[in-house]
C-alpha atoms as a PDB file:
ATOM      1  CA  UNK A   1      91.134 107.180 133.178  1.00  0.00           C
ATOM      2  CA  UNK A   2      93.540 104.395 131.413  1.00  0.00           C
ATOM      3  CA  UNK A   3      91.406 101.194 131.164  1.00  0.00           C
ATOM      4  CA  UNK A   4      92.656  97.378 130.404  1.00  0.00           C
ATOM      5  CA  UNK A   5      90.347  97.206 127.601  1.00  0.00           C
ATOM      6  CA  UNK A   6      88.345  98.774 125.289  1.00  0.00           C
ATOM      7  CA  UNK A   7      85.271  97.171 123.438  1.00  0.00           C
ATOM      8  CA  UNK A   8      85.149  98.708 119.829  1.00  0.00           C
ATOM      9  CA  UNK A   9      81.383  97.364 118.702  1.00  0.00           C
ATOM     10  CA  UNK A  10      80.165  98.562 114.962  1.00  0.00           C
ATOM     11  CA  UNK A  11      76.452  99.195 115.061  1.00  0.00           C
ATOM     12  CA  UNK A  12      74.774  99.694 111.451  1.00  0.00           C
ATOM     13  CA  UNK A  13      71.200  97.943 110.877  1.00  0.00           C
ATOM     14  CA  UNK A  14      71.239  95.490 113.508  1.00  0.00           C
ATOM     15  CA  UNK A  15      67.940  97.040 115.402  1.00  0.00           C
ATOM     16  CA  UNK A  16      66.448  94.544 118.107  1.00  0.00           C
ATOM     17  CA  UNK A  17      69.081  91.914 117.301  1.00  0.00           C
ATOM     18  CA  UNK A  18      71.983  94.005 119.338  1.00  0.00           C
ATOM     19  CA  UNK A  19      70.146  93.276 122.222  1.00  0.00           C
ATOM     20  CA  UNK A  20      71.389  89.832 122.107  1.00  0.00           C
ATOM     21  CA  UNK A  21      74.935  91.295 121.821  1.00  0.00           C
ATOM     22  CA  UNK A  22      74.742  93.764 124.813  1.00  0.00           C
ATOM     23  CA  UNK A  23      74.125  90.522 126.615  1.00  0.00           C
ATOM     24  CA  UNK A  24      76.900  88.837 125.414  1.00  0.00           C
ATOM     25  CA  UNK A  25      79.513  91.578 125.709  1.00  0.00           C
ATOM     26  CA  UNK A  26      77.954  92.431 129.149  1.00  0.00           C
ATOM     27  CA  UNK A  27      78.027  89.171 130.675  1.00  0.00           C
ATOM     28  CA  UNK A  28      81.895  88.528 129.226  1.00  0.00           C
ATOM     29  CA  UNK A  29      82.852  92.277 130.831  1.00  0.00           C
ATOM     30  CA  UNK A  30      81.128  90.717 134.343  1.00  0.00           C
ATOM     31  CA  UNK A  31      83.336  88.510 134.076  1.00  0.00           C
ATOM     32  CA  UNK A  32      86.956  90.066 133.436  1.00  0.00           C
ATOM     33  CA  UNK A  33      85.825  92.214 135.798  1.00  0.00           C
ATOM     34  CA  UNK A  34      85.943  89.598 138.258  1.00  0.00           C
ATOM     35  CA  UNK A  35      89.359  88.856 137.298  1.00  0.00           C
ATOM     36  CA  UNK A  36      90.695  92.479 138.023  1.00  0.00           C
ATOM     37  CA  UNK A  37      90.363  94.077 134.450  1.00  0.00           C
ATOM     38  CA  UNK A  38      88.906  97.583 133.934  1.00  0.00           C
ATOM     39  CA  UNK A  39      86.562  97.800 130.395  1.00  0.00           C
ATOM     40  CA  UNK A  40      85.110 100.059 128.544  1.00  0.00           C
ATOM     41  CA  UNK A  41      82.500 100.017 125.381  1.00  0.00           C
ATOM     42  CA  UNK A  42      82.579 101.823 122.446  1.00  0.00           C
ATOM     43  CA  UNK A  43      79.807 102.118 120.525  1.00  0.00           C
ATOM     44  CA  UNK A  44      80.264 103.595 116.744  1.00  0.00           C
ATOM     45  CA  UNK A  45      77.101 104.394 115.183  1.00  0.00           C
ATOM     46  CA  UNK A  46      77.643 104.291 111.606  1.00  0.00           C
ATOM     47  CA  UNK A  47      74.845 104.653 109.599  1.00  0.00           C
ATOM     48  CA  UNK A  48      72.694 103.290 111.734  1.00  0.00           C
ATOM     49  CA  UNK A  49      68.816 102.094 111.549  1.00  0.00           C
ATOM     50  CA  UNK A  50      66.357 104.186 113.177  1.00  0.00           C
ATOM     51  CA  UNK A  51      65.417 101.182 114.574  1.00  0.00           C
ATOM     52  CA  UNK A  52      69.167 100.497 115.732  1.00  0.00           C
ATOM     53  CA  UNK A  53      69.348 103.770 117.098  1.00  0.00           C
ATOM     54  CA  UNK A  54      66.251 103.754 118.981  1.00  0.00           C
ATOM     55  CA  UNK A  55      67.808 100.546 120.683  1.00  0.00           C
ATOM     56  CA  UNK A  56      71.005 102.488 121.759  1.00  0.00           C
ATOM     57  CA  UNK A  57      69.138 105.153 123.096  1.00  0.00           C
ATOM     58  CA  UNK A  58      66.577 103.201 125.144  1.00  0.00           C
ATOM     59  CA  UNK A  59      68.694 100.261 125.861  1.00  0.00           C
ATOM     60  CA  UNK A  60      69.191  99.727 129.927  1.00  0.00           C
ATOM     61  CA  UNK A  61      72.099  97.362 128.870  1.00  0.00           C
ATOM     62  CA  UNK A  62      74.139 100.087 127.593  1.00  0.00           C
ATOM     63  CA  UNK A  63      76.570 101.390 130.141  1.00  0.00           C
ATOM     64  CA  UNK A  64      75.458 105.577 130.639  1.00  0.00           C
ATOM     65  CA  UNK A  65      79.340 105.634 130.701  1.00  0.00           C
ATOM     66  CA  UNK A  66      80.239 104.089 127.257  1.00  0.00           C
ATOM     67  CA  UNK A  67      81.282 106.025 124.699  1.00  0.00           C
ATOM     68  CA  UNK A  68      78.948 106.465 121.953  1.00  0.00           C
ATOM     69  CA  UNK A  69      79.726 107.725 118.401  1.00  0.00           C
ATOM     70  CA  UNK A  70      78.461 108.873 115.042  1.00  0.00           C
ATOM     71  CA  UNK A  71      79.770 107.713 111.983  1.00  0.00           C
ATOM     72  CA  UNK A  72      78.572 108.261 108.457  1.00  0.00           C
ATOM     73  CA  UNK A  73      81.027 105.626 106.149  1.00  0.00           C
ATOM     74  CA  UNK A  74      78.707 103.218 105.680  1.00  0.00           C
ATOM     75  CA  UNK A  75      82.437 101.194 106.358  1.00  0.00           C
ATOM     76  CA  UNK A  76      82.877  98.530 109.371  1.00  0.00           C
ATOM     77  CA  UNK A  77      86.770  98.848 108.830  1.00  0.00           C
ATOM     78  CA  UNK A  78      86.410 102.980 108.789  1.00  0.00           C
ATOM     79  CA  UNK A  79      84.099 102.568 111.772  1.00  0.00           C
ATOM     80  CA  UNK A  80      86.385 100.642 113.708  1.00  0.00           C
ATOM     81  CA  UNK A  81      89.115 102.562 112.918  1.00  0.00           C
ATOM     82  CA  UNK A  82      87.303 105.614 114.365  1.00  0.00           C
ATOM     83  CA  UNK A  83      86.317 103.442 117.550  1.00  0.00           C
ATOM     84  CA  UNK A  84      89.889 102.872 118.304  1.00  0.00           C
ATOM     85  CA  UNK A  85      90.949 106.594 117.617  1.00  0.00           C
ATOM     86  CA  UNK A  86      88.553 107.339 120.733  1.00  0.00           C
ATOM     87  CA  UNK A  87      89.814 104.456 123.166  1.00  0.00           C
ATOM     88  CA  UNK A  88      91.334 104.678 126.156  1.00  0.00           C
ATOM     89  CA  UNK A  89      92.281 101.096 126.628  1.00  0.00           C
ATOM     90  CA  UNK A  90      95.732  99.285 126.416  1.00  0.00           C
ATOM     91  CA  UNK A  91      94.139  97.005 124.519  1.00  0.00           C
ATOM     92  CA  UNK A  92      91.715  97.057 121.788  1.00  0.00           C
ATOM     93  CA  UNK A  93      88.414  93.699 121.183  1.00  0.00           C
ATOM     94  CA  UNK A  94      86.709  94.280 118.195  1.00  0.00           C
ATOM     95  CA  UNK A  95      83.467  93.090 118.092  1.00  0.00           C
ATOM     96  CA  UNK A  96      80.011  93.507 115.257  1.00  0.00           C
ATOM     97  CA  UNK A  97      76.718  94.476 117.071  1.00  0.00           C
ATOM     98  CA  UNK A  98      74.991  90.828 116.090  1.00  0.00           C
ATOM     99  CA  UNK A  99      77.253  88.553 117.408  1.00  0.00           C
ATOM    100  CA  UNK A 100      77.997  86.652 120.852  1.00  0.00           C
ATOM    101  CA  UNK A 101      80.883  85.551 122.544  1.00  0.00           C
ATOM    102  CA  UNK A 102      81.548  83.294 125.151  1.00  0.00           C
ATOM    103  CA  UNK A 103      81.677  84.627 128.537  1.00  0.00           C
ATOM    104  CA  UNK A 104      85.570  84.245 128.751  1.00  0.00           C
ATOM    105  CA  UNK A 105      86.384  85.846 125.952  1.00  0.00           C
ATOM    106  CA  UNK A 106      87.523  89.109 126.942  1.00  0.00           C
ATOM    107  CA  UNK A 107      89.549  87.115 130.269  1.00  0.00           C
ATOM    108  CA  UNK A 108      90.973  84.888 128.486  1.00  0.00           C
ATOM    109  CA  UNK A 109      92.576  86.781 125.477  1.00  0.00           C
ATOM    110  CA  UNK A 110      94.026  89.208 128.014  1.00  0.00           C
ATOM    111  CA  UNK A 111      95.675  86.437 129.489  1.00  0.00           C
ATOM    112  CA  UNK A 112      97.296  85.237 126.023  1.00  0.00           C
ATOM    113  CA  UNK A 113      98.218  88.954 125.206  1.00  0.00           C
ATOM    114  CA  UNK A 114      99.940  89.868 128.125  1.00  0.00           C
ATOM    115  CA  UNK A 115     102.144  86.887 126.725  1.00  0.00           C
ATOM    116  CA  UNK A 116     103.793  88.991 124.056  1.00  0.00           C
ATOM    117  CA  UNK A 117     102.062  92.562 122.534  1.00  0.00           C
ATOM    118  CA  UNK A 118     102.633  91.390 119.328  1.00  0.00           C
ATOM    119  CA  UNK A 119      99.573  88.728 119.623  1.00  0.00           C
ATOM    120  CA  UNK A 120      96.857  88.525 117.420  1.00  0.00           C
ATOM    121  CA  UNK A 121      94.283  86.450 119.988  1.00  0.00           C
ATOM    122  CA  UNK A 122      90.945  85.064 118.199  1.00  0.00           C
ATOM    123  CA  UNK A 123      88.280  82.061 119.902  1.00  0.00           C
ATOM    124  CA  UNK A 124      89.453  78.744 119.047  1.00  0.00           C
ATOM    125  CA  UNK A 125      86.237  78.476 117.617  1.00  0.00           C
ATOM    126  CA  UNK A 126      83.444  79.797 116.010  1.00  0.00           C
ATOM    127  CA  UNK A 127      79.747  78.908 115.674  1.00  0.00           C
ATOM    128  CA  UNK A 128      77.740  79.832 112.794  1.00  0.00           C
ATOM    129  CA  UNK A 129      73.977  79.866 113.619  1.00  0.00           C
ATOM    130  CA  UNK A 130      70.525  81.561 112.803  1.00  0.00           C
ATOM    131  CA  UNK A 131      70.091  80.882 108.987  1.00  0.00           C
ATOM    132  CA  UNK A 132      72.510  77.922 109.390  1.00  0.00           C
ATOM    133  CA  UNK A 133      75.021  76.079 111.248  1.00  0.00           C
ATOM    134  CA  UNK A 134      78.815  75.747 111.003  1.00  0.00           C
ATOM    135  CA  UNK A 135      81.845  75.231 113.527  1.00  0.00           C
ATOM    136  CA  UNK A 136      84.966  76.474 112.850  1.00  0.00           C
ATOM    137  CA  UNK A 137      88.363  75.373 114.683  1.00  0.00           C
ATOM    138  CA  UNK A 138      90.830  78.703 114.493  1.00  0.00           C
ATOM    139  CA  UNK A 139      94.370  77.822 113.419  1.00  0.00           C
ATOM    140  CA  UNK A 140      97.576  78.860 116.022  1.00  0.00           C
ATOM    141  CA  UNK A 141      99.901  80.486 113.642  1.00  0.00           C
ATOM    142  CA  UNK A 142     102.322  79.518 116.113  1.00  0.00           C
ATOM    143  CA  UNK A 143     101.323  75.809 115.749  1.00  0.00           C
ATOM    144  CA  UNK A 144     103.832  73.707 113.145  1.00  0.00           C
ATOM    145  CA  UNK A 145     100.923  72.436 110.891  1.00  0.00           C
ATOM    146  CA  UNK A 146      99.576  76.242 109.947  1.00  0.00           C
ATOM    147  CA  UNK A 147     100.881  76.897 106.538  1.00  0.00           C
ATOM    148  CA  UNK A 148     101.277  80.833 105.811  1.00  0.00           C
ATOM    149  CA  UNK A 149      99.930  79.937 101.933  1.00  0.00           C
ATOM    150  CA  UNK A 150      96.655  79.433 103.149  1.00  0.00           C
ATOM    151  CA  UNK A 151      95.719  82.668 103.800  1.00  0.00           C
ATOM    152  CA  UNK A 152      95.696  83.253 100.142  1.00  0.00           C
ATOM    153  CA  UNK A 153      92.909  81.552  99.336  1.00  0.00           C
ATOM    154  CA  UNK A 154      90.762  81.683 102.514  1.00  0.00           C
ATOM    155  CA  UNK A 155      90.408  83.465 106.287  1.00  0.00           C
ATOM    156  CA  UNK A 156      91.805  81.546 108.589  1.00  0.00           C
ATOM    157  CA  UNK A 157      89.747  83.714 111.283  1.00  0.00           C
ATOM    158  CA  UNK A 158      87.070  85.436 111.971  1.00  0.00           C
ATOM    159  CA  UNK A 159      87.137  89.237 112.498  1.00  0.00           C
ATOM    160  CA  UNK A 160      86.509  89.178 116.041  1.00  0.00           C
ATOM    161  CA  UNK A 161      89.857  89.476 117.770  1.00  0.00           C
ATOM    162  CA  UNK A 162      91.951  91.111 120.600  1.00  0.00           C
ATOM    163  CA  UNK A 163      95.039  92.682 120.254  1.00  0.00           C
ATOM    164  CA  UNK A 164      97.307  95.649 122.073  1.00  0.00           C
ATOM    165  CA  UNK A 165      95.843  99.462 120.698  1.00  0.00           C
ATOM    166  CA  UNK A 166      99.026 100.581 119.134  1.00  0.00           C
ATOM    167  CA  UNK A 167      98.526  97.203 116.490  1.00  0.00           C
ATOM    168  CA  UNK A 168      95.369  98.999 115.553  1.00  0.00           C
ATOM    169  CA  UNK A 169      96.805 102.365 115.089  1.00  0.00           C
ATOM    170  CA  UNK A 170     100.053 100.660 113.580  1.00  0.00           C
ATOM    171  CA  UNK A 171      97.616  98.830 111.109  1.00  0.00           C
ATOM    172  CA  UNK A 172      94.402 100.303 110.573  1.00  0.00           C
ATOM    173  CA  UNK A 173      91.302  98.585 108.583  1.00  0.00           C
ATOM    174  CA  UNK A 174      91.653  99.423 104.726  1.00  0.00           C
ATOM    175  CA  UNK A 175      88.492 101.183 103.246  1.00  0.00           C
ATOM    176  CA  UNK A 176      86.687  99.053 101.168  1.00  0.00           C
ATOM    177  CA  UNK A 177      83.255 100.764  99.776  1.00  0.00           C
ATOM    178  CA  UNK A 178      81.208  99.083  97.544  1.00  0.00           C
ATOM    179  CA  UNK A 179      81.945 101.084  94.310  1.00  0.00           C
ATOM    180  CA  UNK A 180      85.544  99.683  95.005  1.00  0.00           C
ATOM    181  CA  UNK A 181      84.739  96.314  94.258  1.00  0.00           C
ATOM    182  CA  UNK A 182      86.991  95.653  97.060  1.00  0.00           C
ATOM    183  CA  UNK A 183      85.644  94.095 100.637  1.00  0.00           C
ATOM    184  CA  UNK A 184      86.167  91.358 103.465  1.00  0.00           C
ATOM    185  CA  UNK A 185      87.982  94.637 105.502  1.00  0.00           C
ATOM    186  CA  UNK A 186      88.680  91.860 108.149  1.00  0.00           C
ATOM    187  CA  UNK A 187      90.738  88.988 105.977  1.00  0.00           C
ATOM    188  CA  UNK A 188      92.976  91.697 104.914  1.00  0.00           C
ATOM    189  CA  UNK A 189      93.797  93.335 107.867  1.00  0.00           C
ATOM    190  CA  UNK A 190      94.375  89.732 108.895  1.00  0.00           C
ATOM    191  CA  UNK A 191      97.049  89.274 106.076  1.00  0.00           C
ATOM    192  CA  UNK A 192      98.273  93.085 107.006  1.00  0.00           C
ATOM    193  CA  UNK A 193      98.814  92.335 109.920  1.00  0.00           C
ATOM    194  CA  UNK A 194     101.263  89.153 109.205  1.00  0.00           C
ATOM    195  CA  UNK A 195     102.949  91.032 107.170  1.00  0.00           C
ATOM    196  CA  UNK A 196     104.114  93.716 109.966  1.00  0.00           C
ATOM    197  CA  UNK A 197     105.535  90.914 112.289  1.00  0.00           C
ATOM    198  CA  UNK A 198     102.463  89.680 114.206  1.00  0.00           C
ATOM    199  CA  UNK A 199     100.659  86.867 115.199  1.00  0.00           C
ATOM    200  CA  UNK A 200      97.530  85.553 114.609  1.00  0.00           C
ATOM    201  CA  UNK A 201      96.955  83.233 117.782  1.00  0.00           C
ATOM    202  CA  UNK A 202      93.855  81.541 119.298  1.00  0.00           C
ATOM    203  CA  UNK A 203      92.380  81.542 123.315  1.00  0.00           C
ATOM    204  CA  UNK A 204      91.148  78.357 123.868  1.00  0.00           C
ATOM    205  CA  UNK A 205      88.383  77.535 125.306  1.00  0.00           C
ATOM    206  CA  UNK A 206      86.587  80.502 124.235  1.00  0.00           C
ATOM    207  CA  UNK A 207      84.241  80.812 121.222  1.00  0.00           C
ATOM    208  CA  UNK A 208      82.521  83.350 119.136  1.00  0.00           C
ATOM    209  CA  UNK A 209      78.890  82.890 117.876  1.00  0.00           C
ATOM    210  CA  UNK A 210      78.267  84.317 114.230  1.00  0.00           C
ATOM    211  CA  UNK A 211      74.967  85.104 113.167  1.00  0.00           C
ATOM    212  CA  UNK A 212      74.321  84.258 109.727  1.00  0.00           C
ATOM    213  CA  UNK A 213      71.414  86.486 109.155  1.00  0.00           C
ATOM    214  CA  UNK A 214      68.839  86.163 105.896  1.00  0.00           C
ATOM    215  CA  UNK A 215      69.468  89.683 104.837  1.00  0.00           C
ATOM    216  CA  UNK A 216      71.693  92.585 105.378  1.00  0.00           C
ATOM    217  CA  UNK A 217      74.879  90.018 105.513  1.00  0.00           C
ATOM    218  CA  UNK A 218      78.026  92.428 103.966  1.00  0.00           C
ATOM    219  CA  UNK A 219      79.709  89.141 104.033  1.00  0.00           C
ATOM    220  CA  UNK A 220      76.635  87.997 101.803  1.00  0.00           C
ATOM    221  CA  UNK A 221      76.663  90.804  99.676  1.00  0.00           C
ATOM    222  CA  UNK A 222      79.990  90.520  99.268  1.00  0.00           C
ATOM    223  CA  UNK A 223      80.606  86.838  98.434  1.00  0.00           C
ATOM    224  CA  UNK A 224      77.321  87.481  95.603  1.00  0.00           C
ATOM    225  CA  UNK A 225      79.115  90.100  93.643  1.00  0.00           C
ATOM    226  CA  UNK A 226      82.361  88.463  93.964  1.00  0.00           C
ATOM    227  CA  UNK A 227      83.951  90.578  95.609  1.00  0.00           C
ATOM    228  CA  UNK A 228      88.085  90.640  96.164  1.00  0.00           C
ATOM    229  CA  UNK A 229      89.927  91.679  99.237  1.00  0.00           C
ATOM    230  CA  UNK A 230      92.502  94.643  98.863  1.00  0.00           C
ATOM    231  CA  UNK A 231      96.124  94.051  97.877  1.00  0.00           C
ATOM    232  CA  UNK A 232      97.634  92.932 100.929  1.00  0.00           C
ATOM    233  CA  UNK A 233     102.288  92.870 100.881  1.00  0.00           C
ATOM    234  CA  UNK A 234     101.604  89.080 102.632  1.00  0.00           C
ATOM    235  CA  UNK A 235     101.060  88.034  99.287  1.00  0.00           C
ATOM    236  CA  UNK A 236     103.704  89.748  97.299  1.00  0.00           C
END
């Protein structure tokens, strides 16, 4: 049956820590649901721990109903590429199995999206926490101080976001394995994506909660090997 929303979530070598998540996600699906919306989850195993996968498979906060799938690209952007290939939702959250997000979230950037399909929606802002602390304030591209030159040098937002399905299909993630040298799947499609026509936009009030963890960070791993993002036709 057609659904409001699908939750694409990425699991790789989170183990224990997704439990944390499940919450998260959970409690923000309690509460769209409140507000009339129909959710599902989507759970792409790629890769994953056996620790991770014991968690998925014991887990009472994982829906007997939600979709769960095998992967083996060792690729979040291939993974959630295959999570929206499976989706029955008009619309399309991405989320990574080791972050939180306010309990809004999902509400919220329905609201904003229903505004015009060609929306990008990402939190206003985003907390960095575990191995340290940062908060972020998310740019509007709609807004007349964003400048369209800064996404050349850095992300403007973070890769949770929220978005009609067929902007997904229209623009899937770009591979980006490590022999490529290439990486940061997520500022890319963000530049792809401007380049098509949309538009990166923000919920406010809502936040997202990343967990800067002290190992088995791709962002990490890919900032230490300096890694560059795939050509993107933004920048041409």
């Amino acid at each position: 049956m057609r659904k409001d929303i699908s939750c694409v979530v990425a699991l790789h070598a989170e183990g224990l820590i997704a439990h944390r998540t499940m919450r998260s996600i959970n409690r923000a699906a309690r509460y769209a649901r409140q507000g009339g919306l129909s959710i599902e989850f989507i759970f792409v195993l790629d890769r994953p721990t056996p620790q991770t996968m014991r968690y998925v498979e014991t887990s009472l906060l994982i829906d007997p109903l939600s979709k769960l799938i095998s992967a083996d690209f060792g690729d979040s952007g291939l993974a959630r590429n295959l999570g929206v290939q499976h989706a029955d939702g008009e619309y399309i959250a991405i989320h990574d199995g080791d972050d939180l997000s306010s309990k809004n979230w999902f509400l919220r950037a329905h609201e904003l999206n229903g505004v015009d399909r060609r929306y990008v929606v990402h939190p206003e802002v985003t907390v960095g926490f575990d191995q340290n602390t940062y908060i972020v304030y998310h740019p509007d591209q709609r807004g007349r101080d964003f400048a369209e030159i800064d996404v050349a040098f850095e992300n403007c937002w973070p890769y949770i976001c929220f978005s009609h399905r067929e902007t997904f299909l229209e623009v899937p993630y770009a591979a980006t394995p490590k022999s490529s040298g290439f990486g940061f799947e997520d500022w890319h499609w963000n530049c792809e994506v401007m380049a098509r026509g949309f538009v990166h936009t923000v919920a406010a009030g809502t936040a997202f909660f990343n967990r800067l963890k002290e190992s088995g960070s791709r962002f990490v791993e890919q900032s230490t090997r300096n890694t560059l993002i795939p050509h993107s036709a933004l920048l041409d």
